[in-house]
Protein backbone atom coordinates (compact mmCIF):
# COMPACT_ATOMS: atom_id res chain seq x y z
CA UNK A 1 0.00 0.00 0.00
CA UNK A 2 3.01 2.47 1.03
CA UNK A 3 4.43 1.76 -2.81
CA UNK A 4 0.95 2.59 -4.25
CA UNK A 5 1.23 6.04 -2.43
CA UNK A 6 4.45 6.40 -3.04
CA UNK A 7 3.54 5.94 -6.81
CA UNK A 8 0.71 8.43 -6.89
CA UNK A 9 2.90 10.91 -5.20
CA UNK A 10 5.35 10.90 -7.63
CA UNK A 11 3.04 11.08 -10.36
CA UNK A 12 1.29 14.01 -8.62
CA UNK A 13 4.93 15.60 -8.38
CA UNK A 14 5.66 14.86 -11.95
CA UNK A 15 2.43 16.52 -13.10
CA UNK A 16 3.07 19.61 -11.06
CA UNK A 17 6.46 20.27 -12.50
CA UNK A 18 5.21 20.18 -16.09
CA UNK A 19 4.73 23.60 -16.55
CA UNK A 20 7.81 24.39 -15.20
CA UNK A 21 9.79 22.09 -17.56
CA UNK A 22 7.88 23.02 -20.81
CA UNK A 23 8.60 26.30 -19.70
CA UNK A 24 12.25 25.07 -19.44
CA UNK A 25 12.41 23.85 -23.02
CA UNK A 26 9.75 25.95 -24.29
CA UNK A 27 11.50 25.82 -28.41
CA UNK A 28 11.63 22.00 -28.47
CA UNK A 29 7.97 21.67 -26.99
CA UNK A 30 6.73 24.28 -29.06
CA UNK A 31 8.75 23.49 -31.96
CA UNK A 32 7.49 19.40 -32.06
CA UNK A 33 4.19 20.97 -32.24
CA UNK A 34 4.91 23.02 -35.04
CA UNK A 35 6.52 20.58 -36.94
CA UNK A 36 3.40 18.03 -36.91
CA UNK A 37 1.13 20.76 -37.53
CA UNK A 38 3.11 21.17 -40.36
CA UNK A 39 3.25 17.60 -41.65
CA UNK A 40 -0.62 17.54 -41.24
CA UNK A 41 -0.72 20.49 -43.96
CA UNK A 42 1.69 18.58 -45.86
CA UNK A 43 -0.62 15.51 -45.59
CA UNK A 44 -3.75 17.47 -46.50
CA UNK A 45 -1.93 19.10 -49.59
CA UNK A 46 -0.18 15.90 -50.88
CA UNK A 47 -2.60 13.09 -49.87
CA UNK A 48 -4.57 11.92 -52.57
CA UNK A 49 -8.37 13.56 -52.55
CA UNK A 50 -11.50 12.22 -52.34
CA UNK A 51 -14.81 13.50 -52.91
CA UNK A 52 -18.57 12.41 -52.31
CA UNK A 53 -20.71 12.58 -54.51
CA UNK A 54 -24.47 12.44 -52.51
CA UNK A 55 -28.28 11.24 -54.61
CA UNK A 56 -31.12 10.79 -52.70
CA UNK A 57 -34.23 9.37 -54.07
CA UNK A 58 -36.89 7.39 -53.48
CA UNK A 59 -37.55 3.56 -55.09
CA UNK A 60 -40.93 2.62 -56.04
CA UNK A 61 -40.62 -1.26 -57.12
CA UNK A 62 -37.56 -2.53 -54.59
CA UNK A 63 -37.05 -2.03 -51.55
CA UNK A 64 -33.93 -0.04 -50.27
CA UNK A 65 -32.41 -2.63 -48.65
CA UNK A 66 -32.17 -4.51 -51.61
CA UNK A 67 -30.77 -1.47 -53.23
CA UNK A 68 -27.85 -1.68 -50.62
CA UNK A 69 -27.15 -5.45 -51.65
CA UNK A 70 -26.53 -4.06 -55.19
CA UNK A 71 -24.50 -1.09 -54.03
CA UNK A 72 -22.26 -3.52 -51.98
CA UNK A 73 -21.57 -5.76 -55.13
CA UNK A 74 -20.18 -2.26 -56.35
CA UNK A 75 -18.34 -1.30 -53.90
CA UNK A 76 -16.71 -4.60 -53.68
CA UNK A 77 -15.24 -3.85 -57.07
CA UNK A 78 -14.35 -0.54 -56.59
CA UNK A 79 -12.25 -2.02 -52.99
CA UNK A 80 -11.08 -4.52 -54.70
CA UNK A 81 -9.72 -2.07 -57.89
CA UNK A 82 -11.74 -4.51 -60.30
CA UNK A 83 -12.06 -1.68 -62.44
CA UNK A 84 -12.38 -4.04 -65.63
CA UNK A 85 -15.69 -5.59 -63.26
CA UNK A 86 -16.71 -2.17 -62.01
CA UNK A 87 -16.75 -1.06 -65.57
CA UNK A 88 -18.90 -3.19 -67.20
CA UNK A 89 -21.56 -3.40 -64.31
CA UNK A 90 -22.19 0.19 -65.21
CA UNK A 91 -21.37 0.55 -68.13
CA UNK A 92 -18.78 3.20 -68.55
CA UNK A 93 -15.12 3.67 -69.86
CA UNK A 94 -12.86 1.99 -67.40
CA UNK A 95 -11.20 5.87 -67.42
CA UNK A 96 -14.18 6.92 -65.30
CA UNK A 97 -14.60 3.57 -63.42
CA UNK A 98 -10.89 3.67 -62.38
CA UNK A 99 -12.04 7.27 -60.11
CA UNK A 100 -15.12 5.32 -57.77
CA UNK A 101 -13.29 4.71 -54.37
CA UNK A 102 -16.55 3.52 -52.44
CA UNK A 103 -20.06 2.98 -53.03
CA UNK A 104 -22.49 3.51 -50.25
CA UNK A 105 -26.39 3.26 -49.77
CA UNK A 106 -28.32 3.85 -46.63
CA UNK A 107 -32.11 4.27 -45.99
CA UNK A 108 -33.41 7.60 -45.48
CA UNK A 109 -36.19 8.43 -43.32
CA UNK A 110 -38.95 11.69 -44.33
CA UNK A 111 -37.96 15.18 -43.43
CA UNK A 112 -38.96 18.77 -43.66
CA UNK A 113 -37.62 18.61 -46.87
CA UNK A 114 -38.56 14.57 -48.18
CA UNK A 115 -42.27 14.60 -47.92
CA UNK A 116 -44.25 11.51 -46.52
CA UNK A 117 -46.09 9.53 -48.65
CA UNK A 118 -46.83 6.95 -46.23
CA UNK A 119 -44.79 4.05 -48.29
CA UNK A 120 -41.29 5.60 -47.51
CA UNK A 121 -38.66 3.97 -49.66
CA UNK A 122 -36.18 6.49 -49.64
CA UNK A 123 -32.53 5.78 -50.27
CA UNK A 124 -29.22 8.17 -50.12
CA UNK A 125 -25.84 6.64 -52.64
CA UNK A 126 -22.99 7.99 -51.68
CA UNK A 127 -20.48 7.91 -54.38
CA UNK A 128 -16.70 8.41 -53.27
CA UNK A 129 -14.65 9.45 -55.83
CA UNK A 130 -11.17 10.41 -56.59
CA UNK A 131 -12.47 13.18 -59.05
CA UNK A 132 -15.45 15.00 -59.65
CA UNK A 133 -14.62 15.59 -63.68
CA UNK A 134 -16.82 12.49 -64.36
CA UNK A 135 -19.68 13.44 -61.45
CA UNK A 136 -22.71 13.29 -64.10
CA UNK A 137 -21.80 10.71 -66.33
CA UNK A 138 -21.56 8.53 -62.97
CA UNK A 139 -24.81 9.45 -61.35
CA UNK A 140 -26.65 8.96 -64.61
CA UNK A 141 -24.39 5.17 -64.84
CA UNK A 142 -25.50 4.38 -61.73
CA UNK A 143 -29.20 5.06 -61.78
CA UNK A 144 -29.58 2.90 -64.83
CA UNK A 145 -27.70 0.33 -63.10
CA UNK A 146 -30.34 -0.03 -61.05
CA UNK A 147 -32.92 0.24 -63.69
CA UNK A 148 -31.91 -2.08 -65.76
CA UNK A 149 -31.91 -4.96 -62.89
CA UNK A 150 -33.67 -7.76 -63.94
CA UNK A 151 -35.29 -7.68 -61.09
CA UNK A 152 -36.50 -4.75 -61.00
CA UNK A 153 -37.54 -4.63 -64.59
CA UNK A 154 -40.17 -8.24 -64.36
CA UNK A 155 -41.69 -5.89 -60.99
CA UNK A 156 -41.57 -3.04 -63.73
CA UNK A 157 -43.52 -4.57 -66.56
CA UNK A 158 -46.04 -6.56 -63.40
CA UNK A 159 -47.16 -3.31 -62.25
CA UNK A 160 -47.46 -1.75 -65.78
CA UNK A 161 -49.49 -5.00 -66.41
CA UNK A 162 -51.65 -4.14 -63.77
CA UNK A 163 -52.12 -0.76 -64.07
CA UNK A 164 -53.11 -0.56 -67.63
CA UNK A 165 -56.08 -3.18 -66.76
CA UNK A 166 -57.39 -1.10 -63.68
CA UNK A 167 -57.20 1.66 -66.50
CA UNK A 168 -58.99 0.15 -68.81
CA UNK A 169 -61.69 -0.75 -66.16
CA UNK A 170 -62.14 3.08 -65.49
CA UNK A 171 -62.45 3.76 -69.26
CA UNK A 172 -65.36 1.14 -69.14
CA UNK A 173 -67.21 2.75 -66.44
CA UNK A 174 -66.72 6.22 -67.57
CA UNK A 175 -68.34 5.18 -70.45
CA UNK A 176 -71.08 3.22 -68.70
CA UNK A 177 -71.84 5.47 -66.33
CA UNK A 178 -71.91 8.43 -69.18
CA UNK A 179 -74.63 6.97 -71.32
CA UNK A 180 -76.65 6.11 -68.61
CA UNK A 181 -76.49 10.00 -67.84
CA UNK A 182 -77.28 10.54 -71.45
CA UNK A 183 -80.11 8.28 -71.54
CA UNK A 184 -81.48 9.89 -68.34
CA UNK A 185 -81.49 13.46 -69.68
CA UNK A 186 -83.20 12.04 -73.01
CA UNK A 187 -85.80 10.69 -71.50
CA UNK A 188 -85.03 6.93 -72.17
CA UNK A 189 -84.45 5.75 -69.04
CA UNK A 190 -86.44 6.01 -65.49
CA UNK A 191 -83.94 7.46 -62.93
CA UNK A 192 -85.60 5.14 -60.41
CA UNK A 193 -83.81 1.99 -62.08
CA UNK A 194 -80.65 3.29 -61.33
CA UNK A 195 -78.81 2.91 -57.70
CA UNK A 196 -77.38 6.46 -57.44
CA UNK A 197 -78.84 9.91 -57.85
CA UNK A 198 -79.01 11.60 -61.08
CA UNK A 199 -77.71 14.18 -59.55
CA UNK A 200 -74.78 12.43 -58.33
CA UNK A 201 -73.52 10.70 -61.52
CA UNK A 202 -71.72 13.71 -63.23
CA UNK A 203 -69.71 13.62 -59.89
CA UNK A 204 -68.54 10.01 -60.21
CA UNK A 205 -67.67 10.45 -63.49
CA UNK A 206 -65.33 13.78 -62.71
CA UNK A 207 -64.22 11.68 -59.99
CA UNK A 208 -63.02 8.10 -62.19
CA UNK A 209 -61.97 10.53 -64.81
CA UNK A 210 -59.63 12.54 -61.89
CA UNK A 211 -58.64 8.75 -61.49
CA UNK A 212 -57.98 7.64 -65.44
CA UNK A 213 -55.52 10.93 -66.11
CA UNK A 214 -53.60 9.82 -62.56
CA UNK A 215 -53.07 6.66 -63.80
CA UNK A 216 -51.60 8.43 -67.41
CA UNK A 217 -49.31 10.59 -65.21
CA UNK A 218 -48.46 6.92 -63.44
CA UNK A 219 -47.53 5.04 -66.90
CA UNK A 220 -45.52 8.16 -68.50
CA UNK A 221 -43.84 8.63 -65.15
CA UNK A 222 -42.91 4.65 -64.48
CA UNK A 223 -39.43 4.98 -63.96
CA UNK A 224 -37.77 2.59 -60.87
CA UNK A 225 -36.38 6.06 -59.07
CA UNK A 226 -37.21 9.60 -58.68
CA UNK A 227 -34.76 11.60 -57.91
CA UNK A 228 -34.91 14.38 -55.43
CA UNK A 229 -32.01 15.59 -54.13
CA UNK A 230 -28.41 15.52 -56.17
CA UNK A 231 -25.27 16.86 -54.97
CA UNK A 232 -22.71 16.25 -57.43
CA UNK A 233 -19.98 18.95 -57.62
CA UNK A 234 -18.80 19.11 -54.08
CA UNK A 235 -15.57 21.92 -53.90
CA UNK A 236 -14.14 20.50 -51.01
CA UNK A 237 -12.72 16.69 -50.35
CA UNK A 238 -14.63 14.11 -47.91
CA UNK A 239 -11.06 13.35 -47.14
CA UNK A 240 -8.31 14.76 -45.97
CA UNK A 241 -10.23 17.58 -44.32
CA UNK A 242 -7.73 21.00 -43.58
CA UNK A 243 -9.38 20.84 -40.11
CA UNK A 244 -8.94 17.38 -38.92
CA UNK A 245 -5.61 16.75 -40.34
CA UNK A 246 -4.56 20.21 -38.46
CA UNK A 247 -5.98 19.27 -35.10
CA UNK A 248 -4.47 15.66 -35.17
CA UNK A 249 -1.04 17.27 -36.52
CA UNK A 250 -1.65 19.76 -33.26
CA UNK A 251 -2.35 17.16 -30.89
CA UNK A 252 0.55 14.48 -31.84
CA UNK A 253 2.89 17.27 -31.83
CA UNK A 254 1.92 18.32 -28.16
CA UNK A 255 2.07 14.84 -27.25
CA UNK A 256 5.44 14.22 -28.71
CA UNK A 257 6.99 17.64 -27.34
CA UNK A 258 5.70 16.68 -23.86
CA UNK A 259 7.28 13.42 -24.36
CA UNK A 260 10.69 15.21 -25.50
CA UNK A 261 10.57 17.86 -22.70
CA UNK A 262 9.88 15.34 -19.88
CA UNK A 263 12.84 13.02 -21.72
CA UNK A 264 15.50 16.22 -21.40
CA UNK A 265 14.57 16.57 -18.10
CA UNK A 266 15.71 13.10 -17.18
């Protein structure tokens, strides 16, 4: 117990005469820290950059984390440096293949700015890149990489299927429901035969006709994503940062000069 005290005594001791020995070789403490501040610039100026390229959107057929399953396949190229692999999964020069570092897709819940719809499938991909030169050509590479899924293309042409039949029903009872207004106004028919008010018909038909044109707008508009958020010419790197590799610099230099100054003083 008296070699435990003894221990935290000195340490106390040692702790108190810091100061007083940085003070002592204030140019070599001070002058550590300047050189790894230094060598952090120098690592921030030399070190290769990298850049993220952000596209959030939302998936109407598969679900995002399927989408993720097919990002990883990417990114396992792009870790790998398959470019030869990377560049024929998205079809691009291997030129522009050879600058994706990392390929990342994560679910993203509604915000102030990503409305709900109440069938959130939103996704963010995060493209890291060594360059930005090629930052449209790869968005657009990667979207249809998705597209063009085979997957995602049979759930495509299902729900076309299906949508051009409920369609078609709505045409059909437009039309019904028309000429039985027709034949009411003419005289040809007894409103009492019929199970909804004369008065009421004109507003079904506005209403499966508000229906028909949504489901035009849903047949032009059938592509896998929407996009809704792109942010493709960042102007500074994801990595290094100035900051970080500054502050780490800073701190490894104080911790080495420490370690110098309490060295000396031995």
């Amino acid at each position: 117990m008296e070699k435990n005290q003894l221990n935290e005594i000195d340490l106390l001791k040692l702790m108190a005469e810091i100061p007083s020995r940085i003070k002592r070789h204030f140019i070599w403490f001070m002058g550590t820290a300047i050189f790894f501040i230094f060598g952090g610039l120098l690592f921030y100026v030399f070190f290769p950059k990298q850049y993220e390229l952000s596209i959030i959107g939302e998936s109407r057929i598969i679900r995002s984390e399927a989408l993720a399953v097919m990002a990883s396949s990417l990114n396992g190229s792009a870790r790998d440096n398959n470019i030869e692999d990377l560049a024929k999964q998205l079809h691009l020069p291997q030129s522009m293949a050879s600058t994706i570092v990392k390929v990342k897709l994560r679910e993203v819940k509604p915000d102030v700015l990503i409305p709900s719809t109440g069938r959130e499938n939103y996704f963010e991909l995060i493209i890291t890149v060594s360059s930005t030169k090629y930052s449209d050509s790869l968005a657009n590479s990667f979207v249809d990489y998705f597209e063009k899924n085979e997957q995602v293309k049979l759930r495509k042409q299902i729900q076309h299927e299906h949508n051009l039949q409920i369609r078609e029903k709505i045409r059909a009872e437009i039309k019904h429901l028309e000429q039985v207004r027709d034949e009411i106004l003419a005289g040809k028919m007894d409103p009492k035969f019929i199970m909804m008010e004369p008065s009421k018909l004109n507003e079904a038909i506005v209403e499966m006709f508000k229906q028909e044109k949504g489901l035009d707008y849903v047949l032009k508009m059938e592509n896998e994503f929407q996009i809704l958020q792109e942010s493709l010419n960042p102007t500074k790197p994801s990595f290094p940062r100035l900051g970080v590799s500054l502050l780490v610099g800073a701190l490894a230099g104080l911790f080495i000069g420490l370690l110098i100054v309490l060295q000396r003083e031995e």
